[in-house]
Protein backbone atom coordinates (compact mmCIF):
# COMPACT_ATOMS: atom_id res chain seq x y z
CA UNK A 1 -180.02 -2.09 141.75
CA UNK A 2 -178.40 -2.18 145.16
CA UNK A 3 -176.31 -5.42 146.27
CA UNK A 4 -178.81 -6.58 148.42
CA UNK A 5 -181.86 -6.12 145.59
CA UNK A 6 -179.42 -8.55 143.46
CA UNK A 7 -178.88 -10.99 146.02
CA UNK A 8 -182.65 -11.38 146.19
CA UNK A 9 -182.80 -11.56 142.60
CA UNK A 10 -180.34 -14.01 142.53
CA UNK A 11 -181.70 -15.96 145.44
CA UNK A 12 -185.51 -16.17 143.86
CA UNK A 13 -186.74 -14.29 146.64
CA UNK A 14 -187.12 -11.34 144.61
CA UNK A 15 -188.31 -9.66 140.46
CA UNK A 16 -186.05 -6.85 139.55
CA UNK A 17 -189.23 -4.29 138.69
CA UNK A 18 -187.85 -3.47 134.93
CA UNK A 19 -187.76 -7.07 134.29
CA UNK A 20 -189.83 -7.54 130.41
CA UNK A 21 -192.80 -10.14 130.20
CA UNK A 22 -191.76 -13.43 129.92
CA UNK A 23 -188.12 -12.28 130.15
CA UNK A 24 -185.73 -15.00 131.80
CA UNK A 25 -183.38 -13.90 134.46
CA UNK A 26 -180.68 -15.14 132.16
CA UNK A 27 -182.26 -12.71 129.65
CA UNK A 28 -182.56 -10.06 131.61
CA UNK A 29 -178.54 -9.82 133.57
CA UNK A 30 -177.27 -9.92 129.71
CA UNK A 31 -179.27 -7.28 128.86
CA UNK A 32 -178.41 -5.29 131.93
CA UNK A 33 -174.57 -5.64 131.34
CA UNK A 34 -175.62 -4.96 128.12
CA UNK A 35 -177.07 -1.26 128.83
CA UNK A 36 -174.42 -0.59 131.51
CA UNK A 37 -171.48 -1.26 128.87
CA UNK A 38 -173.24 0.47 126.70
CA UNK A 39 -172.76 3.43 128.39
CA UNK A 40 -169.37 2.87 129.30
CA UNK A 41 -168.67 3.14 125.13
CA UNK A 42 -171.10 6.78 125.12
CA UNK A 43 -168.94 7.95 127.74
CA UNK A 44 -165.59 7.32 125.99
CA UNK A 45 -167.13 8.64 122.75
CA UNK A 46 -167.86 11.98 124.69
CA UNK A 47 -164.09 11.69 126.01
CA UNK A 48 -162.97 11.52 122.32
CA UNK A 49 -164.83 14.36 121.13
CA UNK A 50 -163.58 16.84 123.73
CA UNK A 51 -160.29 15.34 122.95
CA UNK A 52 -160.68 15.68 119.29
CA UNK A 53 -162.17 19.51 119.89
CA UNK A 54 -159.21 20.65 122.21
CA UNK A 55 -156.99 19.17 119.17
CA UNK A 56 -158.88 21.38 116.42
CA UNK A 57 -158.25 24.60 118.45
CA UNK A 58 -154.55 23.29 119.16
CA UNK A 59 -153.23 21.96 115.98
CA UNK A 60 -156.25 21.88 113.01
CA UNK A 61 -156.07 19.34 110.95
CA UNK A 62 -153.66 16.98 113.25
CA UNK A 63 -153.51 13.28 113.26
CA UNK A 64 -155.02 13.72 116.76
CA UNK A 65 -158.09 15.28 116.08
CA UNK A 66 -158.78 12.22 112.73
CA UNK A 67 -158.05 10.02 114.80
CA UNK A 68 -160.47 11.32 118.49
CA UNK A 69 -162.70 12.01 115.69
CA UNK A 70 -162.98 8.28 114.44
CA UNK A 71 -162.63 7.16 117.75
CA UNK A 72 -165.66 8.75 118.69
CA UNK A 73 -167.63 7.85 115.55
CA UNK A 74 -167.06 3.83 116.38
CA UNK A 75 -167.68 4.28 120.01
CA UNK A 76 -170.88 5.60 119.25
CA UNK A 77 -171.67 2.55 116.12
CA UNK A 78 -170.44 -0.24 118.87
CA UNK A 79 -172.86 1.75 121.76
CA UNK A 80 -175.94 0.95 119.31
CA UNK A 81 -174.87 -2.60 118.45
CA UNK A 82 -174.94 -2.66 122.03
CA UNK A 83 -177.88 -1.72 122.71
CA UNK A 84 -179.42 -3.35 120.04
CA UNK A 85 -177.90 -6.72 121.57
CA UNK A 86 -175.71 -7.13 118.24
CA UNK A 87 -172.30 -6.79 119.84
């Protein structure tokens, strides 16, 4: 959605088009921010799991790789709450 499509929104002079039935706008922003954070946590997941990967072919077995590797694993738990409007 481009700045102007928002101010529209915002305005009442507009319906975002992926907007549910009987969805307030209210409804729908939170659910927006909710997607778009979302995958903000996926991307730092993948960021741990490279990170955790280049650790394993460095030093196996490292706190560093545990810990990318659990880092990861949450990231990817909190990006479902997420999604699922739990968190």
């Amino acid at each position: 959605m481009t700045v102007f499509e928002m101010q529209g929104v915002l305005l009442g002079k507009a319906i975002p088009g992926d907007i549910k039935v009987n969805e307030s706008l209210a409804a729908y922003l939170v659910r927006k921010l909710a997607d778009a954070e979302a995958r903000g946590v996926e991307k730092f997941a993948e960021q741990q799991e490279k990170l955790a990967a280049d650790y394993s072919k460095l030093s196996p077995g490292c706190y560093g790789e545990k810990s990318s590797a659990e880092n990861a694993l949450m990231a990817r738990a909190f990006a479902v709450e997420l999604k699922e409007g739990r968190g």
